[in-house]
Protein backbone atom coordinates (compact mmCIF):
# COMPACT_ATOMS: atom_id res chain seq x y z
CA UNK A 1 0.00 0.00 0.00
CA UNK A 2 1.27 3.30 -0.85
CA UNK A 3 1.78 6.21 1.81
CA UNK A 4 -0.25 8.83 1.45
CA UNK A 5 1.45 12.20 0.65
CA UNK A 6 0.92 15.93 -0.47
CA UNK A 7 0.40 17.24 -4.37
CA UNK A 8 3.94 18.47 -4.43
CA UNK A 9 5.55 14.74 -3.59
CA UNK A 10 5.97 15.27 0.42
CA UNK A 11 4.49 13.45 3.13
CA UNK A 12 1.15 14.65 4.77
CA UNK A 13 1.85 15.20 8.15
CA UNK A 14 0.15 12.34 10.51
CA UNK A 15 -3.08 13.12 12.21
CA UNK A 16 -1.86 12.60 15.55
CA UNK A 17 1.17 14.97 15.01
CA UNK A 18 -1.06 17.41 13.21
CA UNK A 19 -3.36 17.21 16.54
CA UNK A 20 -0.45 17.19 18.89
CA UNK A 21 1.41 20.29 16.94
CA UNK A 22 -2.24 22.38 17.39
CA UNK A 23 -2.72 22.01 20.84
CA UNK A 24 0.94 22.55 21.45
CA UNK A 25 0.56 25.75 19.54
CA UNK A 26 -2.47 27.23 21.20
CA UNK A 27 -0.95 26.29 24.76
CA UNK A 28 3.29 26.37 24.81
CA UNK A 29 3.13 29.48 22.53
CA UNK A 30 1.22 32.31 24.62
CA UNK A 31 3.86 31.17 27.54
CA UNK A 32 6.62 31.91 25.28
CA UNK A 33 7.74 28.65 24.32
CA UNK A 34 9.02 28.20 20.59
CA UNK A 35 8.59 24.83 18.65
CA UNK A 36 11.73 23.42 16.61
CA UNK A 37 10.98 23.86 13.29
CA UNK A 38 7.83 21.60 12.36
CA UNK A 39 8.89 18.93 14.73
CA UNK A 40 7.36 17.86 18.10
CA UNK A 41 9.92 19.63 20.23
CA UNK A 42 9.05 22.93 21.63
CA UNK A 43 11.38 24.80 24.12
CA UNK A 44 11.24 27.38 26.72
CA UNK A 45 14.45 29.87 26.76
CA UNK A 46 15.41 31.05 29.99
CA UNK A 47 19.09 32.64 29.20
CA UNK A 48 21.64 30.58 31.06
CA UNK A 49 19.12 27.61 30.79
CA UNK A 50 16.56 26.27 28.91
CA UNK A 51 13.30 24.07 29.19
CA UNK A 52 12.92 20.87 26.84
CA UNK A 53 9.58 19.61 26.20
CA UNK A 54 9.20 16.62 23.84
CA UNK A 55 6.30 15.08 22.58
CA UNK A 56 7.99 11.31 21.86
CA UNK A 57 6.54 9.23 19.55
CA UNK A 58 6.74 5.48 20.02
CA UNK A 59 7.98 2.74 17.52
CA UNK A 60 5.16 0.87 17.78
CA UNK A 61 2.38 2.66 18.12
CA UNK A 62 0.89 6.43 17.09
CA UNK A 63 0.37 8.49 19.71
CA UNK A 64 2.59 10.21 21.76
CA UNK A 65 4.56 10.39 25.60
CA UNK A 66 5.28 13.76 27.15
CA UNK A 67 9.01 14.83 28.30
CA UNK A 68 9.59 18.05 29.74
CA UNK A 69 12.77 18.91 31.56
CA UNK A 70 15.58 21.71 32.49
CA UNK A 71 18.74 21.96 30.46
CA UNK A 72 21.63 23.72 32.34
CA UNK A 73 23.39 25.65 29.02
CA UNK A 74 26.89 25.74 30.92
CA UNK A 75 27.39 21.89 29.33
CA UNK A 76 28.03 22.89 25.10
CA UNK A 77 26.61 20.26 23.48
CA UNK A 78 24.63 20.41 20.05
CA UNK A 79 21.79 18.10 21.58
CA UNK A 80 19.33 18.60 24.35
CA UNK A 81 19.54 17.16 27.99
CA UNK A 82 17.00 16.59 30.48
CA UNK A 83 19.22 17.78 33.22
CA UNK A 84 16.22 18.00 35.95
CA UNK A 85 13.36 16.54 35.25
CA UNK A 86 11.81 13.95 32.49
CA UNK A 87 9.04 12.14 32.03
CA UNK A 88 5.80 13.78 32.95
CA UNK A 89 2.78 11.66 30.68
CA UNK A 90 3.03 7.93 29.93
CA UNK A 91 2.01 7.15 26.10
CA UNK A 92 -0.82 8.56 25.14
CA UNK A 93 -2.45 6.22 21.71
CA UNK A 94 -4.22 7.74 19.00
CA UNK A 95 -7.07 5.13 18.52
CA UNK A 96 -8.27 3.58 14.94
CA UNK A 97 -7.84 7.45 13.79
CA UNK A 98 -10.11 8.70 15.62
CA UNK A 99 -9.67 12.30 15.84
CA UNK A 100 -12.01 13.25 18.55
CA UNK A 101 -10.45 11.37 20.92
CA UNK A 102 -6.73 12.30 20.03
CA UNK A 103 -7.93 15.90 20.49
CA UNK A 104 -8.46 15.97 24.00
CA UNK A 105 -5.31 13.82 24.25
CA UNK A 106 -3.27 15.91 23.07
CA UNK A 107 -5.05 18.91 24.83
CA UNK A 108 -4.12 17.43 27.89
CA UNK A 109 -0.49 16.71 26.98
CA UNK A 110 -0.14 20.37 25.70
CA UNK A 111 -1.29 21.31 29.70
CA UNK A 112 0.33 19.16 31.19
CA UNK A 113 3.33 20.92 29.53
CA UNK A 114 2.24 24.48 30.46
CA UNK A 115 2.05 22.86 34.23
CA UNK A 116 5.81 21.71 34.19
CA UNK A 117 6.87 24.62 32.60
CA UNK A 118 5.52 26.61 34.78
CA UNK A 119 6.41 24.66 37.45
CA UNK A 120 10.23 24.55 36.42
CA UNK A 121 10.41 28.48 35.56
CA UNK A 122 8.59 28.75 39.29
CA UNK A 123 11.71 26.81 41.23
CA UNK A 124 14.32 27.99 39.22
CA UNK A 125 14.18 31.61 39.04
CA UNK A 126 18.08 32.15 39.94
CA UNK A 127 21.07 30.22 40.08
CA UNK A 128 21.16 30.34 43.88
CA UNK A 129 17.29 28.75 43.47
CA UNK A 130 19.25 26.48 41.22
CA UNK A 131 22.35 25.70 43.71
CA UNK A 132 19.98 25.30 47.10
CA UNK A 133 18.08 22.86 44.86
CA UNK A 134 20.82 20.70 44.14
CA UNK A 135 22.44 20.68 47.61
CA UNK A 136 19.65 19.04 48.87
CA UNK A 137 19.20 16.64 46.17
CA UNK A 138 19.31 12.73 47.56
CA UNK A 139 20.96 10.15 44.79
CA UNK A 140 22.84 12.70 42.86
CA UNK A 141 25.53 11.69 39.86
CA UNK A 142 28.44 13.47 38.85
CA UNK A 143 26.30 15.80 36.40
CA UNK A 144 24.68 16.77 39.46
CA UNK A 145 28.02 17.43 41.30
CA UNK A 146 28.95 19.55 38.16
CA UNK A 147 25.72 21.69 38.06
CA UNK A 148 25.53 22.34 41.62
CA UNK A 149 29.73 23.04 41.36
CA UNK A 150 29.06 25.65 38.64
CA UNK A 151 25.91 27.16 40.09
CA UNK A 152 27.56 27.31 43.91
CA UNK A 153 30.23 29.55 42.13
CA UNK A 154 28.35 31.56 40.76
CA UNK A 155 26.18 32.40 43.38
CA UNK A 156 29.26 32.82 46.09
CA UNK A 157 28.89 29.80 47.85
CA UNK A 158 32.78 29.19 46.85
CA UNK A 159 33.52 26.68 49.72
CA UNK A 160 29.91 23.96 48.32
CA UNK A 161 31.55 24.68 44.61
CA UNK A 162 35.08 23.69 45.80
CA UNK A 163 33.06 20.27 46.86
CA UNK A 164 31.13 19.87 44.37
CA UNK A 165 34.04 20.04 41.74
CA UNK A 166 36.11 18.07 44.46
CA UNK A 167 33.70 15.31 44.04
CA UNK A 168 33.40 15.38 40.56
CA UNK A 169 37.12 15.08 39.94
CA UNK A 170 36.62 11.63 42.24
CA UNK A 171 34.02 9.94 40.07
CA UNK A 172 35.21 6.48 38.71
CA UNK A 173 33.19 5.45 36.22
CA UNK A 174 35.14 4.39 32.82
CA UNK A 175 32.89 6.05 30.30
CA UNK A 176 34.99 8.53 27.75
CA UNK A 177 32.91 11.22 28.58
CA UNK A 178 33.74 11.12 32.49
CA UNK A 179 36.88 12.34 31.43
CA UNK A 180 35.67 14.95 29.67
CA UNK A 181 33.69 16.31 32.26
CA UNK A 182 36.54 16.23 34.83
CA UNK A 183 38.77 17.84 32.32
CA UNK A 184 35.73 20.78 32.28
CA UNK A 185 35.31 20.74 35.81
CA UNK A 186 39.15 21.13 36.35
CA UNK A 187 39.48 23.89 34.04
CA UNK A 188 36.45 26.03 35.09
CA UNK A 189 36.96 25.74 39.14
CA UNK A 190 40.74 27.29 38.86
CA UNK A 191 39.26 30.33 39.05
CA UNK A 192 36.60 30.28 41.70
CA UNK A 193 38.33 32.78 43.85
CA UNK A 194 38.00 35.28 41.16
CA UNK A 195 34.42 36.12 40.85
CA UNK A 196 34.06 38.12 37.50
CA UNK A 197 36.72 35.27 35.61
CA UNK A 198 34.70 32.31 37.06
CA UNK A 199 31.51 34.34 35.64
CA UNK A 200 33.06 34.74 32.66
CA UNK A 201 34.16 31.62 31.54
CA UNK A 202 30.86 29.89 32.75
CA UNK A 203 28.92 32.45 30.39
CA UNK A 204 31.66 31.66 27.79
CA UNK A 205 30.35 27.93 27.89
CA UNK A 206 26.38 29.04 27.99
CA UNK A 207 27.33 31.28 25.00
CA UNK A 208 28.77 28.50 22.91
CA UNK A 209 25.73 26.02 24.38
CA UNK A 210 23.33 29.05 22.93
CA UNK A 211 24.95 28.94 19.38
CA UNK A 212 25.06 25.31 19.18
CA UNK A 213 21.44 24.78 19.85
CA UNK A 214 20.89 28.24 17.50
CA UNK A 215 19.17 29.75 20.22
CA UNK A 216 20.06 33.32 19.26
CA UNK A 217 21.90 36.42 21.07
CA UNK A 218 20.75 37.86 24.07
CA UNK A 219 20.24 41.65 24.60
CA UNK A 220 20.74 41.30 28.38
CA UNK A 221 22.95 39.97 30.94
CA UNK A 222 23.14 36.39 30.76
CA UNK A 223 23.25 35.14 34.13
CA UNK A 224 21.63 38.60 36.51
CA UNK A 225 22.88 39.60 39.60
């Protein structure tokens, strides 16, 4: 059987996406979140961070999960993270097309989104917000370490940032990129007794993380006092 497509050769977008991409639109938008080109990512910028939200598809079955989560931009990397947070909606199926059903579906997705973005923007207003949160975190990884290290610092808690970077430079897992992040975390806590050079290479970093994920120059101060 032959996919269905559009006059001009391309493929007609899928119901459930179309559905999914409308109520995405009338919610994320008027909170100032921005979809990713005709995909179903949307994002939220906040300067020196960002929000994710994701509506996954599945392999097997049409329909869609919901993802939403903070990405700390002091990591460059030309990919998104879920840094705090993740899954917020298990799989939602579009069922035997029906359309009326899918609508209030994805309706609920789309709020459900507006709810975790603005629950995130809500708890994370600052980098000490930021730093106090991840002090108090229970089962933390290295990444955690690294945030908290980088957000300590900049919000002059220098003795929790020499810690934090203290315990990421202890981590011993094998993986490549555990070296890499020890390397970063070496390089960006030499100067923690200098405030305005520890700012500045940390907004160095979200600079780079802003151009690699083409999220545009800012008029403003990247990380405010």
């Amino acid at each position: 059987m032959r996919a269905s497509g559009n006059n001009d050769g391309t493929m007609a977008t899928p119901a459930h996406t179309r559905l999914l991409n409308a109520a995405a639109k009338a919610h994320l938008a008027p909170i100032g979140c921005q979809q990713k080109g005709r995909s179903r990512f949307w994002f939220a910028d906040q300067g020196w961070w960002a929000i994710a939200i994701e509506f996954q598809p599945s392999a097997y079955s049409q329909g869609s999960y919901l993802n939403v989560g903070a990405t700390w931009l002091w990591n460059p990397k030309p990919y998104w993270s879920f840094d705090e947070g993740h899954r917020v909606a298990e799989f939602r199926e579009f069922e035997d097309e029906d359309e009326v059903q899918f609508t209030q579906a994805a309706d609920e997705l789309a709020r459900q989104a507006v709810d975790e973005v603005t629950r995130l923007r809500a708890t994370f207003k600052s980098v000490e917000d930021l730093a106090r949160h991840l002090l108090q975190k229970q089962d933390t990884t290295c990444w955690d370490h690294f945030h908290a290290a980088i957000s300590c610092g900049l919000s002059g808690r220098i003795d929790d940032a020499r810690r934090m970077f203290a315990a990421v430079a202890v981590e011993q897992h094998e993986a490549d990129w555990v070296d890499e992040l020890k390397a970063t975390a070496a390089r960006l806590s030499a100067p923690l007794d200098d405030a305005p050079e520890f700012r500045r290479l940390v907004e160095t970093e979200i600079r780079e993380a802003r151009t690699l994920l083409k999220l545009g120059e800012l008029t403003g101060p990247l990380i405010p006092d």
